[in-house]
PDB file of N, CA and C in Angstrom:
ATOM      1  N   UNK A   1     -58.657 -11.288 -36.808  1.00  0.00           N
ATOM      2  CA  UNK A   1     -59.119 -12.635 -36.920  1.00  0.00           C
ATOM      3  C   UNK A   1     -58.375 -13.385 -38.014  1.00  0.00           C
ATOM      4  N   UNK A   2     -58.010 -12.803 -39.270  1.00  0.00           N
ATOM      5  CA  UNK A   2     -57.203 -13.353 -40.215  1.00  0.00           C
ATOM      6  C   UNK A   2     -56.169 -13.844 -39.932  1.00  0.00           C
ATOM      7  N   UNK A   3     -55.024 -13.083 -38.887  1.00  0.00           N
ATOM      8  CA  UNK A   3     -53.803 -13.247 -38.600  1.00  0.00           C
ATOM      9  C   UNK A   3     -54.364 -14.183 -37.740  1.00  0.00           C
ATOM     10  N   UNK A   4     -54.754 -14.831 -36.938  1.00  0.00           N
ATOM     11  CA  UNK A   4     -55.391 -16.238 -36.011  1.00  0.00           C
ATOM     12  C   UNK A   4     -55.470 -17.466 -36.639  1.00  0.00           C
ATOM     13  N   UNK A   5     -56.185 -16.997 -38.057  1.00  0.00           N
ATOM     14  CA  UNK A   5     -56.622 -18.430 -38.583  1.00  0.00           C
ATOM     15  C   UNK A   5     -55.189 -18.789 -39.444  1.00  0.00           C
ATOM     16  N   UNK A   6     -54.300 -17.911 -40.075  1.00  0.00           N
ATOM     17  CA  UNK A   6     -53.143 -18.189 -40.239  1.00  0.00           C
ATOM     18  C   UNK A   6     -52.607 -18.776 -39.934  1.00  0.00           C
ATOM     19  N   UNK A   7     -51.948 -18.453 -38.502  1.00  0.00           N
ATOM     20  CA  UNK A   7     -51.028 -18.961 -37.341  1.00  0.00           C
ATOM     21  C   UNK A   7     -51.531 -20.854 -37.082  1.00  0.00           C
ATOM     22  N   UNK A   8     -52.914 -20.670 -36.766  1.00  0.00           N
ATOM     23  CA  UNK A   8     -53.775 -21.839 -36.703  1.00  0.00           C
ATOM     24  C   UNK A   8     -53.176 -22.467 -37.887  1.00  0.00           C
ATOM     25  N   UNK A   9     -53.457 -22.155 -39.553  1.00  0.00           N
ATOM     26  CA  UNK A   9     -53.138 -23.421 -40.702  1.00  0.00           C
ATOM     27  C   UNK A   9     -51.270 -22.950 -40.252  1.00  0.00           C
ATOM     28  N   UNK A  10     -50.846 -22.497 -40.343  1.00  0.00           N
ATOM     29  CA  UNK A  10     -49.188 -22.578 -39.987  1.00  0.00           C
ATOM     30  C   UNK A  10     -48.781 -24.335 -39.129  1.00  0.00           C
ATOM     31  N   UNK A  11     -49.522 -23.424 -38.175  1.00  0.00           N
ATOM     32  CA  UNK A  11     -49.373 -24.730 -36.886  1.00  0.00           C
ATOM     33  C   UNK A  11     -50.010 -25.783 -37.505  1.00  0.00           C
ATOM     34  N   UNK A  12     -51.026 -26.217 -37.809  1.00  0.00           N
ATOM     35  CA  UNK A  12     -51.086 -27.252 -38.123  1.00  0.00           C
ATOM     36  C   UNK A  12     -50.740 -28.128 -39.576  1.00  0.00           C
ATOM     37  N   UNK A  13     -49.857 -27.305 -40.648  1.00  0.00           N
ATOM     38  CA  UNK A  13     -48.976 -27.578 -41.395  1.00  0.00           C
ATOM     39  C   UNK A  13     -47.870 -28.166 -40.669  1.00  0.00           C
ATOM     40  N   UNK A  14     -47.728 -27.713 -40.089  1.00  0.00           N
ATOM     41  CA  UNK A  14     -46.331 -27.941 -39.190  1.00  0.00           C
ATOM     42  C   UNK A  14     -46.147 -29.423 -38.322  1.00  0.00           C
ATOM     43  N   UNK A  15     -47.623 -29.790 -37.602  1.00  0.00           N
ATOM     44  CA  UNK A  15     -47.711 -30.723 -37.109  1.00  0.00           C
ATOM     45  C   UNK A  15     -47.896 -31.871 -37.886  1.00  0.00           C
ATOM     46  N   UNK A  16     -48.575 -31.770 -39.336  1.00  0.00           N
ATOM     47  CA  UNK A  16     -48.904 -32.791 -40.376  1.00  0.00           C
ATOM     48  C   UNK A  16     -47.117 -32.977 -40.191  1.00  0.00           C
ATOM     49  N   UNK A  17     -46.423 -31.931 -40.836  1.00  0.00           N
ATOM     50  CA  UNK A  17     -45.287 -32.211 -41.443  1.00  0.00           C
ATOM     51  C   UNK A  17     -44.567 -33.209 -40.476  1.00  0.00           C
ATOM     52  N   UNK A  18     -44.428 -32.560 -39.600  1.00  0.00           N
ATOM     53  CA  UNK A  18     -43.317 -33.296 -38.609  1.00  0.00           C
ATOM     54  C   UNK A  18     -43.817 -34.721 -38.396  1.00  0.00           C
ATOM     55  N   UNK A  19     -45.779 -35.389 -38.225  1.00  0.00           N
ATOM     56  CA  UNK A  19     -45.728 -36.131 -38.151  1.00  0.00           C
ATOM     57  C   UNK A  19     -45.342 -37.152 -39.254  1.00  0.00           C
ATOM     58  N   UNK A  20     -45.498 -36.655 -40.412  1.00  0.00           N
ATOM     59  CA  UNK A  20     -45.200 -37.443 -41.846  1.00  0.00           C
ATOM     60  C   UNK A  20     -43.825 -38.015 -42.219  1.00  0.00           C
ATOM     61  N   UNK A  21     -42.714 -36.997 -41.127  1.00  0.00           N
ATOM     62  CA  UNK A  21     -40.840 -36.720 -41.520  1.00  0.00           C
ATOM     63  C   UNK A  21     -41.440 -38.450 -40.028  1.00  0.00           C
ATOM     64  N   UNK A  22     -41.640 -38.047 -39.143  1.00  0.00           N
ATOM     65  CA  UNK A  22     -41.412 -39.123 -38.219  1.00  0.00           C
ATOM     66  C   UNK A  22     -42.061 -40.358 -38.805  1.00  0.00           C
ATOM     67  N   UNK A  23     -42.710 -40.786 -39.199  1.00  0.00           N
ATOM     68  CA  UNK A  23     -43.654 -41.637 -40.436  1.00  0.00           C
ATOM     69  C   UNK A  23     -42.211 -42.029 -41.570  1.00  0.00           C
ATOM     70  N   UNK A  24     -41.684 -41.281 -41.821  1.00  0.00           N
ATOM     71  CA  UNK A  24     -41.367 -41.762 -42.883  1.00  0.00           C
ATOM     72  C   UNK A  24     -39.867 -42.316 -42.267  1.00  0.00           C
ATOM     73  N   UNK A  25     -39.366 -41.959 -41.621  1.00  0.00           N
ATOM     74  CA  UNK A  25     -37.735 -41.952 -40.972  1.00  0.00           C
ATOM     75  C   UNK A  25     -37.808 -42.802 -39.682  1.00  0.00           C
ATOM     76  N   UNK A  26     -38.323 -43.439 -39.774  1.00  0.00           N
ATOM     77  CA  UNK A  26     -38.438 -44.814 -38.807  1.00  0.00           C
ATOM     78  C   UNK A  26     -37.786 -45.793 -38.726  1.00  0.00           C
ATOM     79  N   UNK A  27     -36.984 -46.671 -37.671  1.00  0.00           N
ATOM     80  CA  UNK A  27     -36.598 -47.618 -37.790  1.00  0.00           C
ATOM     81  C   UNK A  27     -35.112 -47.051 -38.713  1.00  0.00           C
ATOM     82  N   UNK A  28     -34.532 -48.411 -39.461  1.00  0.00           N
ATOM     83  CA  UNK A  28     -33.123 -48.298 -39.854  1.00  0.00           C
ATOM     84  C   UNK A  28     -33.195 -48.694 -41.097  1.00  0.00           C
ATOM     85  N   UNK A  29     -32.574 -47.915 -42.321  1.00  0.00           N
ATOM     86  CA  UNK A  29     -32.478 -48.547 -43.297  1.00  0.00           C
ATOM     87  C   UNK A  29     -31.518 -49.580 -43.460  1.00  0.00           C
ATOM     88  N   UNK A  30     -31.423 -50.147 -44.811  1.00  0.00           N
ATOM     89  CA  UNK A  30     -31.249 -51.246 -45.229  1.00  0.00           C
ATOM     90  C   UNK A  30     -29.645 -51.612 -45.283  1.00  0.00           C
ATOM     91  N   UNK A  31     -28.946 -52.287 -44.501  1.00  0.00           N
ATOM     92  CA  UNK A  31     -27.158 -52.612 -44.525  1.00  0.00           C
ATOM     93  C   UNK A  31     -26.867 -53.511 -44.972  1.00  0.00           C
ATOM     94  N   UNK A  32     -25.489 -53.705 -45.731  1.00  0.00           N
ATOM     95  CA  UNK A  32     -25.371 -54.682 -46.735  1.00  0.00           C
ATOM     96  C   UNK A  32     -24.562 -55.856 -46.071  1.00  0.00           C
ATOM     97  N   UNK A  33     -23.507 -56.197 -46.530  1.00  0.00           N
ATOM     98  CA  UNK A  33     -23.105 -57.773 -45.709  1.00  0.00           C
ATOM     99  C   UNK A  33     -22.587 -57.506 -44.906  1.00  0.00           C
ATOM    100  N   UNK A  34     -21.535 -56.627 -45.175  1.00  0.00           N
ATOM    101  CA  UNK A  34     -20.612 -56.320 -43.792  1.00  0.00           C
ATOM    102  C   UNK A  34     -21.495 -55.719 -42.846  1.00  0.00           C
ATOM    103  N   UNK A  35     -21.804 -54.596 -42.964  1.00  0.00           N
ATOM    104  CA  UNK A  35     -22.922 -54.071 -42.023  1.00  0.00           C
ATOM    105  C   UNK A  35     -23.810 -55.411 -41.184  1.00  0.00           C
ATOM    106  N   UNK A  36     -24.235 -55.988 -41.902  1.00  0.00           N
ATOM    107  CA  UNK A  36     -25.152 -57.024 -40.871  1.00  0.00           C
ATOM    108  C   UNK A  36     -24.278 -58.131 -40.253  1.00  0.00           C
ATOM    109  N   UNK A  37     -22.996 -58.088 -40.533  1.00  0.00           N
ATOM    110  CA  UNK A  37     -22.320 -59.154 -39.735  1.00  0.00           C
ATOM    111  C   UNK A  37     -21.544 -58.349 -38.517  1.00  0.00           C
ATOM    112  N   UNK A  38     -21.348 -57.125 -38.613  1.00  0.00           N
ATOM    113  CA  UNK A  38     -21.040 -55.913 -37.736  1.00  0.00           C
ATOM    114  C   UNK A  38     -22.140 -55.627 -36.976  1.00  0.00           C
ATOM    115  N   UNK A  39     -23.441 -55.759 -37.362  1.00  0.00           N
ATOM    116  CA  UNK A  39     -24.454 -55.780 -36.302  1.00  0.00           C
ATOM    117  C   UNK A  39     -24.631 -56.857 -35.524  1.00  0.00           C
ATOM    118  N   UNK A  40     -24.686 -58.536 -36.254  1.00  0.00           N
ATOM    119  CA  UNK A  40     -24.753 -59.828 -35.340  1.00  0.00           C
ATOM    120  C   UNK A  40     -23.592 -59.494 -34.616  1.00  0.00           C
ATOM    121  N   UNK A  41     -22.494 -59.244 -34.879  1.00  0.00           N
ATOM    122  CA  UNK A  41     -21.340 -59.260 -33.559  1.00  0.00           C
ATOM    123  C   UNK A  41     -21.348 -58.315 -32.723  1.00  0.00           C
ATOM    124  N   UNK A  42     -22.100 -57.146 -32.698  1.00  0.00           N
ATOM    125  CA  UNK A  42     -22.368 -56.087 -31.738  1.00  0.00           C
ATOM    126  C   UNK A  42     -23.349 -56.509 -31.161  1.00  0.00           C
ATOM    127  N   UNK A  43     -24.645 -57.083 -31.484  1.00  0.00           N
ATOM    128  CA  UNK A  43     -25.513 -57.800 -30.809  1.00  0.00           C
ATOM    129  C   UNK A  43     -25.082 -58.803 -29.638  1.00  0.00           C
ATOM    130  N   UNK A  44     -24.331 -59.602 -30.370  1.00  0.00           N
ATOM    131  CA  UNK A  44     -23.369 -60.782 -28.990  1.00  0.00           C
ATOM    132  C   UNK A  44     -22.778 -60.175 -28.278  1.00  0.00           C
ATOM    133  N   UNK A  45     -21.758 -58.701 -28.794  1.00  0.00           N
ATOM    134  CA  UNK A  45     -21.319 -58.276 -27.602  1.00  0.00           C
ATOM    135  C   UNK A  45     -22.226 -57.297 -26.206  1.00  0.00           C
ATOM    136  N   UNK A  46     -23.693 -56.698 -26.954  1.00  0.00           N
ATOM    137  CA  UNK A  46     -24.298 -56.425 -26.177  1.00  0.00           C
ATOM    138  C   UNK A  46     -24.765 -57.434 -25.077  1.00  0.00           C
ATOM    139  N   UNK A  47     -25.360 -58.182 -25.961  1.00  0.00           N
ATOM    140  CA  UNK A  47     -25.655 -58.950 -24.819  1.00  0.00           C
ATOM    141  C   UNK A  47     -25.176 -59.578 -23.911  1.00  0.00           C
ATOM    142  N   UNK A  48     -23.954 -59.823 -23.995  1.00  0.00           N
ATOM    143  CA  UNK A  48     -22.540 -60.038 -23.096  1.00  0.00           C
ATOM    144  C   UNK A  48     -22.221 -59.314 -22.134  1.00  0.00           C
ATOM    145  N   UNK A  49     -22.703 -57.589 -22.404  1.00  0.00           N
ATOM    146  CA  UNK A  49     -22.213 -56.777 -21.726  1.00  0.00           C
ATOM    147  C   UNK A  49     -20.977 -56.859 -22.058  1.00  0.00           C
ATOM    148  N   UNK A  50     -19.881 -56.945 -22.730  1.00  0.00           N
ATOM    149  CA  UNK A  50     -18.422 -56.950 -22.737  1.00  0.00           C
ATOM    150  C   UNK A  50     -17.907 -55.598 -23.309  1.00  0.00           C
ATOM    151  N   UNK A  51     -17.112 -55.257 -22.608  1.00  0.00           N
ATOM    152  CA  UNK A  51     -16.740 -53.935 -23.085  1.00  0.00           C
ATOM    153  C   UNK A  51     -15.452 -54.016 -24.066  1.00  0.00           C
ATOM    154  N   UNK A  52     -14.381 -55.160 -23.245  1.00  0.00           N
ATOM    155  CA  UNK A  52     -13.439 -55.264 -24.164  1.00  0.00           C
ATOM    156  C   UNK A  52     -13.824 -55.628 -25.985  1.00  0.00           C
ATOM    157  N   UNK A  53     -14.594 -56.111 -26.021  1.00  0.00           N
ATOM    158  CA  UNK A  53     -15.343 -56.957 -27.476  1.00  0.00           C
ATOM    159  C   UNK A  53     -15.649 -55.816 -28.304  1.00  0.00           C
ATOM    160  N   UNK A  54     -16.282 -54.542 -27.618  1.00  0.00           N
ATOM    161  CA  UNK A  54     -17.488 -53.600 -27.646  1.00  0.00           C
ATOM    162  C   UNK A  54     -15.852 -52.472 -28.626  1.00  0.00           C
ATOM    163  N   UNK A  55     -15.041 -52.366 -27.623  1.00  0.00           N
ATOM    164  CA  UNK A  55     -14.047 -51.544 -28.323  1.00  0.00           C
ATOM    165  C   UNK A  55     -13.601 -52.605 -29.847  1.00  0.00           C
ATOM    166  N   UNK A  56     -13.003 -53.739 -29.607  1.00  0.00           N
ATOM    167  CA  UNK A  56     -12.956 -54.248 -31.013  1.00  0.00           C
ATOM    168  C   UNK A  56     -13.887 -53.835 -31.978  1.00  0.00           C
ATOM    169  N   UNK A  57     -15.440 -53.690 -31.856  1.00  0.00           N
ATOM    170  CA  UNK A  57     -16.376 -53.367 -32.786  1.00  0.00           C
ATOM    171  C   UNK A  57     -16.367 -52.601 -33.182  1.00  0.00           C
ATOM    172  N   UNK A  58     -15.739 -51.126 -32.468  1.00  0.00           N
ATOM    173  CA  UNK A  58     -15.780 -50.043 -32.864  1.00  0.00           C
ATOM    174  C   UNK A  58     -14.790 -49.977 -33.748  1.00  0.00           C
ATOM    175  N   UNK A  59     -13.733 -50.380 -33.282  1.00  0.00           N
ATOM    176  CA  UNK A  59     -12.428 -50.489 -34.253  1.00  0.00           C
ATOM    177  C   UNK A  59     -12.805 -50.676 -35.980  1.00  0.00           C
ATOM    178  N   UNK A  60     -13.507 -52.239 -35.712  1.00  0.00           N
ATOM    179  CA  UNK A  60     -14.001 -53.109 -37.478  1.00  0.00           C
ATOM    180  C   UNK A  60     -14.793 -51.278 -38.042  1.00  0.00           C
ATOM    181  N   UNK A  61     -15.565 -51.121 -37.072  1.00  0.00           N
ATOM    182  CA  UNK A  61     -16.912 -50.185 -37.935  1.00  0.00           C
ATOM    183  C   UNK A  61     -15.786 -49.284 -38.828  1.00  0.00           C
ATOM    184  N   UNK A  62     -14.960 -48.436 -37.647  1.00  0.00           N
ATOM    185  CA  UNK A  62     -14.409 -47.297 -38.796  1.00  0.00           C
ATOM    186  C   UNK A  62     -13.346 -47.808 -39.269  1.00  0.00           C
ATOM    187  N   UNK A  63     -12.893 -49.362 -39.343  1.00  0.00           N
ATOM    188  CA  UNK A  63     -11.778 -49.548 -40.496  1.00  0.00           C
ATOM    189  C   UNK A  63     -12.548 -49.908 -41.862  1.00  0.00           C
ATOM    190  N   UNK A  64     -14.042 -50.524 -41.054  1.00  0.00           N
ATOM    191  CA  UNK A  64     -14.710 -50.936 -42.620  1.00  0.00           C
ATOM    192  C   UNK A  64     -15.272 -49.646 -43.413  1.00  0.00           C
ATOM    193  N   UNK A  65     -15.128 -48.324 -42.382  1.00  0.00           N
ATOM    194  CA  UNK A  65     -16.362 -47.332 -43.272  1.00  0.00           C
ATOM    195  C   UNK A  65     -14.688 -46.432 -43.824  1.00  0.00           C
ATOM    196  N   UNK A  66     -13.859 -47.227 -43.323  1.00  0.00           N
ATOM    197  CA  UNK A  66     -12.410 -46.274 -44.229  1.00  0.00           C
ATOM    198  C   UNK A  66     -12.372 -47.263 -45.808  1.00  0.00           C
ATOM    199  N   UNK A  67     -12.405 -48.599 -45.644  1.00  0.00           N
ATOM    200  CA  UNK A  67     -12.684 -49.172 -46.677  1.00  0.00           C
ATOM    201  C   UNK A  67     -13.444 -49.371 -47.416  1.00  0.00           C
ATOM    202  N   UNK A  68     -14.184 -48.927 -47.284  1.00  0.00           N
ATOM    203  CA  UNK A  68     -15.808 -48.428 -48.303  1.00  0.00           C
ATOM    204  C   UNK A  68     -16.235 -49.998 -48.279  1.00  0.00           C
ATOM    205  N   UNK A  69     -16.145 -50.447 -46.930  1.00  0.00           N
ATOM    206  CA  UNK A  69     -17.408 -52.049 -47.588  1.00  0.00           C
ATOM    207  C   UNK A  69     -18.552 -51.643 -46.326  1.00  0.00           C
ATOM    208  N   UNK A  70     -18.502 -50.461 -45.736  1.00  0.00           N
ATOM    209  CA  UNK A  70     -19.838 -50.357 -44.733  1.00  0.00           C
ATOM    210  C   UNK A  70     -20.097 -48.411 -45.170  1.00  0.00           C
ATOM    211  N   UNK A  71     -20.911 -48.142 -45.213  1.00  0.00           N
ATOM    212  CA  UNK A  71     -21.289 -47.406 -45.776  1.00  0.00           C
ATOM    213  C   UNK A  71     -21.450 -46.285 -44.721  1.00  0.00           C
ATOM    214  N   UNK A  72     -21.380 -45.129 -45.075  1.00  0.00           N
ATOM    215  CA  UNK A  72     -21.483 -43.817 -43.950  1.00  0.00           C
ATOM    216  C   UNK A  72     -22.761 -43.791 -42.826  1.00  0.00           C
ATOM    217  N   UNK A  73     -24.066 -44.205 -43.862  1.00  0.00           N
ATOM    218  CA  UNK A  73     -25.285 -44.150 -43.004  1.00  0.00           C
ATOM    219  C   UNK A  73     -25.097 -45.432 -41.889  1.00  0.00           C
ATOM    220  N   UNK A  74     -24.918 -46.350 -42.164  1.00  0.00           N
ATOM    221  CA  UNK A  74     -24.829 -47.463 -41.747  1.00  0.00           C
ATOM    222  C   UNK A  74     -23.481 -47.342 -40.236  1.00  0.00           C
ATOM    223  N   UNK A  75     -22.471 -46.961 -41.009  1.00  0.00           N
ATOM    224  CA  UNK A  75     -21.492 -46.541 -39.450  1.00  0.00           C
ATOM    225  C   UNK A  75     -21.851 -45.689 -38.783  1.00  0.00           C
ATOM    226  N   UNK A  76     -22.711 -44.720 -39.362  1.00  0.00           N
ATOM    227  CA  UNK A  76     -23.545 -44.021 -38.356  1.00  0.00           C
ATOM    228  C   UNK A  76     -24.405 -44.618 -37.006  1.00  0.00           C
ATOM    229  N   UNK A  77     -25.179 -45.401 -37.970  1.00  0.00           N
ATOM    230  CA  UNK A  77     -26.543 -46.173 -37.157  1.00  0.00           C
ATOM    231  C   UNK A  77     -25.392 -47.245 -35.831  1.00  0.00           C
ATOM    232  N   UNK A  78     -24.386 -47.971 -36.289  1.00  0.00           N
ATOM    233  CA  UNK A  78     -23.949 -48.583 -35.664  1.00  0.00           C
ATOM    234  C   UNK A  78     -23.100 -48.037 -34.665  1.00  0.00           C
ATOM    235  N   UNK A  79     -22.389 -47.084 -34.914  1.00  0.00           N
ATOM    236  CA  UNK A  79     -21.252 -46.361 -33.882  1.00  0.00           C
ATOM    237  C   UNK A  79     -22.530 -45.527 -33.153  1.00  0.00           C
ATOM    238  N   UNK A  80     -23.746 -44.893 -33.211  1.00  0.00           N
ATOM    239  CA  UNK A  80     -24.393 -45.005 -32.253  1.00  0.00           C
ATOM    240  C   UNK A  80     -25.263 -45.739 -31.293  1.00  0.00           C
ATOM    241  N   UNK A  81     -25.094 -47.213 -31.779  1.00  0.00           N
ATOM    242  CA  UNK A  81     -25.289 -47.907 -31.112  1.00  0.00           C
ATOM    243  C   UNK A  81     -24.017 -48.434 -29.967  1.00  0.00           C
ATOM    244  N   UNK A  82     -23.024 -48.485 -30.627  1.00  0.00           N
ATOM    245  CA  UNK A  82     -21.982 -48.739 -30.166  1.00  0.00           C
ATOM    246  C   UNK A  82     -21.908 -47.548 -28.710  1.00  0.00           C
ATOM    247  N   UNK A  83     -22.077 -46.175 -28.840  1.00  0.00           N
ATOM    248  CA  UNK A  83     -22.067 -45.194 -27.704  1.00  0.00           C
ATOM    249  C   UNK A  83     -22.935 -45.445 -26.799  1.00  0.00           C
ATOM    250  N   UNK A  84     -24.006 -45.728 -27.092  1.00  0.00           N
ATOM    251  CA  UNK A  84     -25.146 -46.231 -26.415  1.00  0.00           C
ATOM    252  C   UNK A  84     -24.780 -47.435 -25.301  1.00  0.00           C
ATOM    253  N   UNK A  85     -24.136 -48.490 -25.722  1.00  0.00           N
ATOM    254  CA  UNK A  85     -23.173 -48.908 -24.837  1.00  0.00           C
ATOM    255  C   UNK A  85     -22.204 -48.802 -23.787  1.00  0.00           C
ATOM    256  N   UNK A  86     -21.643 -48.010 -24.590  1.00  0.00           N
ATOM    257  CA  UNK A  86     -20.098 -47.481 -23.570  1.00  0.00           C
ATOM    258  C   UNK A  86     -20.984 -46.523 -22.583  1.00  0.00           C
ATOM    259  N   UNK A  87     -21.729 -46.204 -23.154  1.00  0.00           N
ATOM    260  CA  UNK A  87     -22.476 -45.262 -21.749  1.00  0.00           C
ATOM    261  C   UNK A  87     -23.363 -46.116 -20.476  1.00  0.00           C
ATOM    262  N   UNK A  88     -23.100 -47.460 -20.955  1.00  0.00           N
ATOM    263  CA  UNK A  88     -23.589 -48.373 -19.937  1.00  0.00           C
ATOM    264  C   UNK A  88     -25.128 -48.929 -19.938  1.00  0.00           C
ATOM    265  N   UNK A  89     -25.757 -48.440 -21.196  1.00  0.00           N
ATOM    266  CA  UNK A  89     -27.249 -48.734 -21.637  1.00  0.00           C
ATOM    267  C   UNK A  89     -27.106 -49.744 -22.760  1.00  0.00           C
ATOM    268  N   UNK A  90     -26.644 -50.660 -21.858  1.00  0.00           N
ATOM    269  CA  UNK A  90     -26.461 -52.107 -22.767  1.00  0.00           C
ATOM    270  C   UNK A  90     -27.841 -52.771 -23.423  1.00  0.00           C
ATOM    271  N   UNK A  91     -28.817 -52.760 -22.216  1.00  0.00           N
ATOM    272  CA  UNK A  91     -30.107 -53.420 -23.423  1.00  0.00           C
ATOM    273  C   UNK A  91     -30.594 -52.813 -23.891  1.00  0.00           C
ATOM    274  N   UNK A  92     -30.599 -51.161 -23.836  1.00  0.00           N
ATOM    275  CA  UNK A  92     -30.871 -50.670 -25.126  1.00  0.00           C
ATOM    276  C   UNK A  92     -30.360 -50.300 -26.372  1.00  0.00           C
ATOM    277  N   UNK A  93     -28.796 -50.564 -25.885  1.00  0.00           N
ATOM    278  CA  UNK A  93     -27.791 -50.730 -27.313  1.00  0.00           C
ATOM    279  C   UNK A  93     -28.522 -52.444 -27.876  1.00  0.00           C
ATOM    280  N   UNK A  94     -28.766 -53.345 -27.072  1.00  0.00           N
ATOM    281  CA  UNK A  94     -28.938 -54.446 -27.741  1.00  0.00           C
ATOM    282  C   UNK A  94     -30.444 -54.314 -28.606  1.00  0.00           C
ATOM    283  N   UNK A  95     -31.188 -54.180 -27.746  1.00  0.00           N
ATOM    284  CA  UNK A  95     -32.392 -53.747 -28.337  1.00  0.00           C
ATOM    285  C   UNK A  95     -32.676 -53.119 -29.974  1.00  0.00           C
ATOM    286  N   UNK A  96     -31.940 -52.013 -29.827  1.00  0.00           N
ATOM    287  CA  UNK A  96     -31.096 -51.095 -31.241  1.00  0.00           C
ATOM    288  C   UNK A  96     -30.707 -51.709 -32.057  1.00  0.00           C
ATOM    289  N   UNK A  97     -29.561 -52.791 -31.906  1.00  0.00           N
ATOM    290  CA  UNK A  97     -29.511 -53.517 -33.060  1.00  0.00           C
ATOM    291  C   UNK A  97     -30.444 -54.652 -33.560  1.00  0.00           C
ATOM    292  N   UNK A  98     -31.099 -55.132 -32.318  1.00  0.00           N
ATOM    293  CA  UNK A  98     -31.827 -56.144 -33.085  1.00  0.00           C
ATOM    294  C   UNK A  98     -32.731 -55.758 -33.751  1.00  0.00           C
ATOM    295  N   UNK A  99     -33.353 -54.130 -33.498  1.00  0.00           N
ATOM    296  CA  UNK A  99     -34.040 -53.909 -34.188  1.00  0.00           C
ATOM    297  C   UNK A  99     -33.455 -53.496 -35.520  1.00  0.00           C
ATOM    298  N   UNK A 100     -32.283 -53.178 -35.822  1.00  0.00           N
ATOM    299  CA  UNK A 100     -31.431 -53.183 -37.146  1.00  0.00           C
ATOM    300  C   UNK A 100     -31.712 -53.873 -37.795  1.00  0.00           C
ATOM    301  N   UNK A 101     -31.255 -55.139 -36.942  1.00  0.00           N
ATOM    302  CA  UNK A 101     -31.254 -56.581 -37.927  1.00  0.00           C
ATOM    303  C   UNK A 101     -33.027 -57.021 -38.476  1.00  0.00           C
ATOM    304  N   UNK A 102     -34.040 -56.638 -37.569  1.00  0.00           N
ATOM    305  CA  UNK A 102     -35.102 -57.231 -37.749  1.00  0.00           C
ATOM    306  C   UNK A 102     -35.680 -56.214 -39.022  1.00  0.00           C
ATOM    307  N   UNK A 103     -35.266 -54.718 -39.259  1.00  0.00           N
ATOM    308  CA  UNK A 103     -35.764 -54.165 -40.140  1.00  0.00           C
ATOM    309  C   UNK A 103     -34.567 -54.658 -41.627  1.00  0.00           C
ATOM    310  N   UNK A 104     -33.928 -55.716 -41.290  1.00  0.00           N
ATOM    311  CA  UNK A 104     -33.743 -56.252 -42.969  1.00  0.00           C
ATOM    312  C   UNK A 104     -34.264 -57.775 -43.177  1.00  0.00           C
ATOM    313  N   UNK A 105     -35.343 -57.435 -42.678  1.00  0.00           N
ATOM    314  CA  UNK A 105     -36.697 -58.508 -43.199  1.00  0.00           C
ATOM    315  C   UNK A 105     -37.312 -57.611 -44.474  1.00  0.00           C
ATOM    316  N   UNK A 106     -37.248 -58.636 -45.203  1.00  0.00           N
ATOM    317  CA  UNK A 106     -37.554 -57.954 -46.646  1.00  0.00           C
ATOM    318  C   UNK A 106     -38.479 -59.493 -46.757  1.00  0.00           C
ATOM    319  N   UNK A 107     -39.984 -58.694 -47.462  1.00  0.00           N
ATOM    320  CA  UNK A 107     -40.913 -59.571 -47.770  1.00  0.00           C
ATOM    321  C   UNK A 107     -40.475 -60.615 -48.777  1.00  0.00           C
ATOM    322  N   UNK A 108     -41.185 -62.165 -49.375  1.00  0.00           N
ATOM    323  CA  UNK A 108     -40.574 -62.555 -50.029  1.00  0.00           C
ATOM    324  C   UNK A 108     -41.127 -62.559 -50.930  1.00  0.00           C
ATOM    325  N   UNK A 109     -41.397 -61.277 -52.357  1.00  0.00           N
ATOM    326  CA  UNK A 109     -42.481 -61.153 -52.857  1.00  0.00           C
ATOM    327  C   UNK A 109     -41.822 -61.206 -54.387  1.00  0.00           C
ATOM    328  N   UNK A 110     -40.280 -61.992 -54.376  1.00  0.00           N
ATOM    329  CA  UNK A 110     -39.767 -62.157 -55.275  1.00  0.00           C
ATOM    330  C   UNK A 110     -39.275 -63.659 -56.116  1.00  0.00           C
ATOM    331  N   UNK A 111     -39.774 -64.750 -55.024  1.00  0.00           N
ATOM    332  CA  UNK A 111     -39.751 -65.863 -55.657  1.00  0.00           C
ATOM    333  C   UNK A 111     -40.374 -66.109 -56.418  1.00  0.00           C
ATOM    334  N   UNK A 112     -39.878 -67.168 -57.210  1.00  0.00           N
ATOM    335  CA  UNK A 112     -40.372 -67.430 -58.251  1.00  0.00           C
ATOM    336  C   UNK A 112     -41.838 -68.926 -57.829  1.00  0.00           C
ATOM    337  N   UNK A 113     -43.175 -69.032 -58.971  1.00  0.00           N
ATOM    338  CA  UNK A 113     -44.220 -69.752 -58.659  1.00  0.00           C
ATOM    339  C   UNK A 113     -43.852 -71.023 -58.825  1.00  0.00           C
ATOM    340  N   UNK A 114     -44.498 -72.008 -57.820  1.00  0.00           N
ATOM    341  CA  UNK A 114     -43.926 -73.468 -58.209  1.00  0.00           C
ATOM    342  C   UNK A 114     -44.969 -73.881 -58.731  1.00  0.00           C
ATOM    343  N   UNK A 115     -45.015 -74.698 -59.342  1.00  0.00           N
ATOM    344  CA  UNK A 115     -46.393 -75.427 -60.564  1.00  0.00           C
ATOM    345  C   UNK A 115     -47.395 -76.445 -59.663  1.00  0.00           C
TER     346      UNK A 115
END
């Protein structure tokens, strides 16, 4: 009976955990200028469907993540969006980024009070 109730808290350690890693790793973190102007133009080209455009994008991503102004995580998030495409799942490559772009809504909890 011991070895049961074990297995039992195991497993359900396990299920907390995984739901907490999915909880916490949601959505896309935060991309800086280049990154979000590499996402608005992958966005237009999704929604275009254009493939020729779609290869230019890919091009910018890994000349910008050779030049250190787009960052590894970030050419990540985008060059799989970018595949997501070429595989012909255009509104959900578009989808993908807008949800990029919509998770750098940052509250505005930093202005300053007007009198």
């Amino acid at each position: 009976m011991d070895n049961r109730k074990v297995l039992i808290a195991i497993s359900l350690l396990v299920v907390i955990a995984s739901g907490l890693y999915w909880l916490l790793n949601r959505g896309y973190g935060e991309v800086g200028d280049q990154g979000y102007k590499i996402a608005t133009a992958l966005f237009s080209v999704c929604s275009r469907q254009d493939a020729q455009r779609l290869a230019t994008v890919e091009k910018l991503i890994a000349q910008s993540k050779d030049e250190g102004s787009l960052q590894p995580n970030e050419a990540k998030w985008l060059s799989g969006i970018v595949e997501s495409a070429k595989s012909g799942r255009w509104e959900q490559a578009a989808s993908s980024v807008r949800e990029l772009m919509d998770d750098q809504i940052r509250p505005a909890s930093n202005l300053p009070k007007l009198d």
